[in-house]
Protein backbone atom coordinates (compact mmCIF):
# COMPACT_ATOMS: atom_id res chain seq x y z
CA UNK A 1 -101.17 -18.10 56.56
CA UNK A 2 -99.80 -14.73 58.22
CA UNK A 3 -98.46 -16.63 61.62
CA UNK A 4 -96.35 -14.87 63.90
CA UNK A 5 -93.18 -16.43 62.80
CA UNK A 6 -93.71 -14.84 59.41
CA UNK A 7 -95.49 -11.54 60.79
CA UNK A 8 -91.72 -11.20 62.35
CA UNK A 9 -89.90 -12.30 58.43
CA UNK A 10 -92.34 -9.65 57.27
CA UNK A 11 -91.46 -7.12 59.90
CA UNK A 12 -87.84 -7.53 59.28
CA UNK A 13 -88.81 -6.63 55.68
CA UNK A 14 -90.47 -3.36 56.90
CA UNK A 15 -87.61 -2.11 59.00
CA UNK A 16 -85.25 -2.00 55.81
CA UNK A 17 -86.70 1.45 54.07
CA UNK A 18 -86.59 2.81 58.09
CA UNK A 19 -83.31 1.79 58.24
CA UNK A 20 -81.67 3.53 55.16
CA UNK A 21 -83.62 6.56 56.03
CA UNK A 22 -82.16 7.06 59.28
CA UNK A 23 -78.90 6.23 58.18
CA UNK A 24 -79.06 8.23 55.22
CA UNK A 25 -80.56 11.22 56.52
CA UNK A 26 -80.97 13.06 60.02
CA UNK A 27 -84.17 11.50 60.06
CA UNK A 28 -83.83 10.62 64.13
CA UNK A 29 -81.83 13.38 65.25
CA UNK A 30 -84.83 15.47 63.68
CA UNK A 31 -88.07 14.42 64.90
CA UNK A 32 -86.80 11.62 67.34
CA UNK A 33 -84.10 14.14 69.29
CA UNK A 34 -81.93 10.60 68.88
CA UNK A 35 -78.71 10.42 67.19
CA UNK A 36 -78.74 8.19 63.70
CA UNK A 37 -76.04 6.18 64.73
CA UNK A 38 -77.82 4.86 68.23
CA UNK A 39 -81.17 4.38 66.35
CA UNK A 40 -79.29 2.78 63.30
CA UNK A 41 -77.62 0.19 65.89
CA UNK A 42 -81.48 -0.48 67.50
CA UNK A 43 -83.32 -1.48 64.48
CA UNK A 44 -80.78 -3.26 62.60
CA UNK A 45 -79.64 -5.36 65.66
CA UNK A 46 -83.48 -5.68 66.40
CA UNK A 47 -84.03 -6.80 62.92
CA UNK A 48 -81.44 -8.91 63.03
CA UNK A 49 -82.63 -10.40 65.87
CA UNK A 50 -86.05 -11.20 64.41
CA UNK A 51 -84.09 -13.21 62.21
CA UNK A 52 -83.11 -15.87 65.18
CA UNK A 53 -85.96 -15.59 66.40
CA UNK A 54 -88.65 -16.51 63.42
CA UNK A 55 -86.86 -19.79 62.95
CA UNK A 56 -86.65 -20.84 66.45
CA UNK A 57 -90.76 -19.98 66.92
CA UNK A 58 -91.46 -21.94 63.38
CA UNK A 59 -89.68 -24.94 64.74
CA UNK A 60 -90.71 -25.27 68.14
CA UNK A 61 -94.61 -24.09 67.33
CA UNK A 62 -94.82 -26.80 64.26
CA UNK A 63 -95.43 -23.49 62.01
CA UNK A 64 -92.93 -24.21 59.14
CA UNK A 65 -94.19 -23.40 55.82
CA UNK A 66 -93.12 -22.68 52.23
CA UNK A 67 -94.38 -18.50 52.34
CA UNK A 68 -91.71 -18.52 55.64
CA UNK A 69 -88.98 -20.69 53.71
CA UNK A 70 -89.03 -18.56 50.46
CA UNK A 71 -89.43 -15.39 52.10
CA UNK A 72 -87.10 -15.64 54.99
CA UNK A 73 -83.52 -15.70 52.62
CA UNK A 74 -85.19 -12.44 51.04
CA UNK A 75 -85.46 -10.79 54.22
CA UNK A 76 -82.29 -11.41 55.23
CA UNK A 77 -80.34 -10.47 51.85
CA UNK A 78 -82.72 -7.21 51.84
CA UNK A 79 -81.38 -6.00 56.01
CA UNK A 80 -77.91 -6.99 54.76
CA UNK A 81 -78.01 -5.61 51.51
CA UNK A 82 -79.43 -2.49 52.67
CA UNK A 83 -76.78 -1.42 55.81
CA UNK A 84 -73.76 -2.66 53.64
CA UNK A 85 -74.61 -0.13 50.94
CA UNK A 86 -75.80 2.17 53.45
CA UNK A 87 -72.39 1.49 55.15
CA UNK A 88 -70.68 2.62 51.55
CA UNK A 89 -72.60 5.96 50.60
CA UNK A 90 -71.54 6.83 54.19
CA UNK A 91 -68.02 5.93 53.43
CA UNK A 92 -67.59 3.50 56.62
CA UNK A 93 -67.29 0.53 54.35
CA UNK A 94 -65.19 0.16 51.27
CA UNK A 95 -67.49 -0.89 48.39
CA UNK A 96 -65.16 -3.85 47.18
CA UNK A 97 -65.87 -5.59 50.53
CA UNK A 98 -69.45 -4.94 50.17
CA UNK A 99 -69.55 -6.57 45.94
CA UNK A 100 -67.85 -9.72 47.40
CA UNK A 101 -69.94 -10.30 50.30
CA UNK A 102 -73.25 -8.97 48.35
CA UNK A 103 -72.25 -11.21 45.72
CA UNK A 104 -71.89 -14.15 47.05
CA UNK A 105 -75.58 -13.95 48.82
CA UNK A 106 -77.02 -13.60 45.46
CA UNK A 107 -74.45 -16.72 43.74
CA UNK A 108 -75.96 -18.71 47.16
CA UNK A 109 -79.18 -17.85 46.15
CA UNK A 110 -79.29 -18.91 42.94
CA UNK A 111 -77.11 -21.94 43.80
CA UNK A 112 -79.95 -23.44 46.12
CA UNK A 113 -82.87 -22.15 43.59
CA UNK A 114 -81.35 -24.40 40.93
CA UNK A 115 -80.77 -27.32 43.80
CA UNK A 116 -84.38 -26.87 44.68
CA UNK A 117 -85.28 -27.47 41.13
CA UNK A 118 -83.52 -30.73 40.99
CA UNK A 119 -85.06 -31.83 44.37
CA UNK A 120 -81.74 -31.14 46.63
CA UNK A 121 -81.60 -29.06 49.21
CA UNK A 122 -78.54 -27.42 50.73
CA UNK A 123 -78.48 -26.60 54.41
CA UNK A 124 -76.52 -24.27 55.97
CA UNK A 125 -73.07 -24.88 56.66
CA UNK A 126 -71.25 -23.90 59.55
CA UNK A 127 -69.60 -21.53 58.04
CA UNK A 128 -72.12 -19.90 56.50
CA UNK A 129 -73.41 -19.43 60.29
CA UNK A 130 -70.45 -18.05 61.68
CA UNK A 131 -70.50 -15.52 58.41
CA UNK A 132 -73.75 -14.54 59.15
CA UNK A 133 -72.54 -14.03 63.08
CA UNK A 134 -69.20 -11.77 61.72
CA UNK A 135 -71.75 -9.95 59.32
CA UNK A 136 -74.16 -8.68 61.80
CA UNK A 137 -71.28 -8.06 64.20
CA UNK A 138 -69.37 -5.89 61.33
CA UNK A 139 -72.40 -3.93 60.53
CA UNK A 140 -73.75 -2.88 64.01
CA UNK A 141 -70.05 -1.84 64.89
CA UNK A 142 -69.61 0.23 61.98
CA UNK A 143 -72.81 2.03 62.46
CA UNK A 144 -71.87 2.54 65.93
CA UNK A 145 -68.92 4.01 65.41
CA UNK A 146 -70.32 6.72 62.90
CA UNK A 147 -70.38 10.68 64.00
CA UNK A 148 -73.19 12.30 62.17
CA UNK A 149 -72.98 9.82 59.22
CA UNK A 150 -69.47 10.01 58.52
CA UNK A 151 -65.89 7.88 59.30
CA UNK A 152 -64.52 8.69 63.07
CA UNK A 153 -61.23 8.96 60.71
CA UNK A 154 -60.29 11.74 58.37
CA UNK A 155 -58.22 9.88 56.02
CA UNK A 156 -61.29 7.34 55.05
CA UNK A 157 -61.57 9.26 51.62
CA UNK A 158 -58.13 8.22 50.78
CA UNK A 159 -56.55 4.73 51.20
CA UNK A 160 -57.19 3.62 54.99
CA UNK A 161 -54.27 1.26 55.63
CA UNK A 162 -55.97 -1.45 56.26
CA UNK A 163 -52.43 -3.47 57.47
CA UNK A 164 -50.68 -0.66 59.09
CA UNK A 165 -54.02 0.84 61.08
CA UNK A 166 -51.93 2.14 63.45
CA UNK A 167 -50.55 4.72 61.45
CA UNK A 168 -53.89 6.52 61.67
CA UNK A 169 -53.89 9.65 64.00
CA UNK A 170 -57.01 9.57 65.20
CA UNK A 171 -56.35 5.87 65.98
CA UNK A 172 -52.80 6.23 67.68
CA UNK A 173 -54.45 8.54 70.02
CA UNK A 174 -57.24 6.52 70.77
CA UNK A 175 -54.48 3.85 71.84
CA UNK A 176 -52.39 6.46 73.71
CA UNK A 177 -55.69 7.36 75.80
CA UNK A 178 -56.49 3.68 76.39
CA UNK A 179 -52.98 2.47 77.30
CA UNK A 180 -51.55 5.58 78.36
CA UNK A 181 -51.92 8.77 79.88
CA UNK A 182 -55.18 10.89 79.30
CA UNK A 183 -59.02 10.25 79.31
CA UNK A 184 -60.77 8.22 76.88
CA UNK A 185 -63.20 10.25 74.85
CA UNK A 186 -66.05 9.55 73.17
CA UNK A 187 -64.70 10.46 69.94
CA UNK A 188 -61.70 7.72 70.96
CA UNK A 189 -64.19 4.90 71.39
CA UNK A 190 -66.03 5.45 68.32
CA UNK A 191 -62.63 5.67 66.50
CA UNK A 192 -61.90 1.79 68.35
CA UNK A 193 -65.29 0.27 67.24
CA UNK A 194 -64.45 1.96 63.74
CA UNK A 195 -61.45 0.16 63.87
CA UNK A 196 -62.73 -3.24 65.20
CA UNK A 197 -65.55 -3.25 62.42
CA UNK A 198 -62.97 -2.49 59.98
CA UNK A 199 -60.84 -5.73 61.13
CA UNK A 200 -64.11 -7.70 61.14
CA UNK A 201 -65.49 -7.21 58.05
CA UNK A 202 -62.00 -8.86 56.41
CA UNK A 203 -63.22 -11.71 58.67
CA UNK A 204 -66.40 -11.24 57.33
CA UNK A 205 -64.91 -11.36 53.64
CA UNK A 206 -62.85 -14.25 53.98
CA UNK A 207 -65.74 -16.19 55.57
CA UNK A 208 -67.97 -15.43 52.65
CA UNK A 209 -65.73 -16.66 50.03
CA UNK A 210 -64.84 -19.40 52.06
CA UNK A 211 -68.30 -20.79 52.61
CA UNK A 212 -69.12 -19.83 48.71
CA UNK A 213 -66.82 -22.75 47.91
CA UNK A 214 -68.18 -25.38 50.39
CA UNK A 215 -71.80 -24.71 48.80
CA UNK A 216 -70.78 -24.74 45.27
CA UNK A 217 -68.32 -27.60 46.07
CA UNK A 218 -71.68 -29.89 48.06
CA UNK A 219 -73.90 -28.98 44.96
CA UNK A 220 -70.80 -30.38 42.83
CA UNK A 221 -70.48 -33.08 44.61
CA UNK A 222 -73.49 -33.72 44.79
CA UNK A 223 -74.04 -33.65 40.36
CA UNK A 224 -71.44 -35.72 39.96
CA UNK A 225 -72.96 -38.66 42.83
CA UNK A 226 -76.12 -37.96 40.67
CA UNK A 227 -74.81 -38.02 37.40
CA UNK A 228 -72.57 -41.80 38.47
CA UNK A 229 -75.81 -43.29 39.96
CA UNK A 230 -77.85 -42.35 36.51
CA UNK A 231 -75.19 -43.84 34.61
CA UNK A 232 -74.51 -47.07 36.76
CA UNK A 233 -78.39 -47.36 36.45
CA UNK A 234 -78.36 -47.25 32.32
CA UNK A 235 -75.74 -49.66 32.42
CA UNK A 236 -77.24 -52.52 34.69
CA UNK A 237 -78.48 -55.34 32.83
CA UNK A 238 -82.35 -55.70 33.31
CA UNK A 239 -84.05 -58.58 35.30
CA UNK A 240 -84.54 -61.62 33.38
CA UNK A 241 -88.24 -61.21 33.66
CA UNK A 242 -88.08 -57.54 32.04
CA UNK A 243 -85.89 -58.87 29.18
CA UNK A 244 -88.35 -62.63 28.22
CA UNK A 245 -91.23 -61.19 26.02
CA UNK A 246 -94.24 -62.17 27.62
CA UNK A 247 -95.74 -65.33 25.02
């Protein structure tokens, strides 16, 4: 039943081959007269927005159903999936950051496919929400900060000093204009919301391993309380009536 909270899930599955394209290519800037970066930021932020706002319409309108439940998780690994390794060809993300965090939607996935299968189902954690927060954050700032599809920085190619950021130029500058003397530019605030993106995808790292473990340590849990019940239940001695033959 095509409702409107899964006309949005679908929609949000639509946007993603829009998305790449205009980050990808000058797609916008060609037939749209709008640069990638500004359009990239508008339809991933509106995608991701569809995402809040499909659950909170299912619940409140009664219209929860298994087509949104399985295909909702898709959507959402497909936007992500797609503007982190968008993020990567455009070297503005660092493609070990974007295998952890990639990874561990897929390990989720298959995590809660194989609870389903036993009849358990794991919720979100809170964790897992404030990932998903960091994530969207992360991505939207790192496509804002983009000039023409390419790092604010010129040392991105090579190691960007992820510790010591502010031994980047183009950074210090930024700084100097903020704090100091001079006029900030627009090349200085896309270099800052490089910069901030940068710092919050380690967040964004860190709170995707971390909530890995709290899934995969509730489905353990939860085996184990399984697996003690079955056996405390083969052990019990049966009812007197079960074990007297019937005569």
């Amino acid at each position: 039943m095509l409702n409107l909270p899964n006309a949005l899930t679908l929609s949000r599955i639509f946007v993603v081959p829009l998305l790449v394209v205009v980050l990808l290519t000058p797609f916008s800037e060609n037939w749209f007269g709008v640069q990638r970066h500004v359009l990239g930021v508008a339809l991933f932020l509106g995608a991701a927005f569809t995402d809040y706002l499909d659950g909170r319409i299912a619940r409140s309108r009664q219209q929860i159903s298994r087509f949104g439940i399985l295909l909702d998780p898709i959507a959402d690994k497909l936007l992500i999936s797609a503007a982190l390794i968008s993020l990567v060809e455009n070297r503005l993300a660092p493609a070990w950051a974007v295998c952890i965090i990639v990874g561990r939607e897929f390990a989720v996935s298959g995590l809660r496919s194989v609870a389903a299968a036993d009849g358990v189902v794991i919720s979100a954690s809170r964790t897992g929400k404030f990932k998903m927060a960091a994530q969207v954050l992360a991505v939207a700032l790192l496509i804002a900060s983009s000039t023409a599809g390419e790092p604010p920085v010129a040392n991105f190619g090579h190691a960007f000093p992820a510790i010591q950021f502010w031994t980047v130029p183009e950074l210090r500058e930024a700084l100097h204009h903020l704090f100091g003397a001079g006029v900030v530019t627009g090349t200085d605030w896309q270099v800052l919301l490089y910069t901030l993106g940068r710092a919050t995808l380690w967040v964004v790292v860190l709170l995707a391993c971390l909530s890995m473990y709290e899934y995969f340590r509730a489905f353990y849990r939860d085996a184990v309380g399984r697996s003690s019940a079955g056996r405390a239940a083969a052990r019990s001695p049966l009812p007197q009536a079960a074990r007297t033959p019937n005569r």
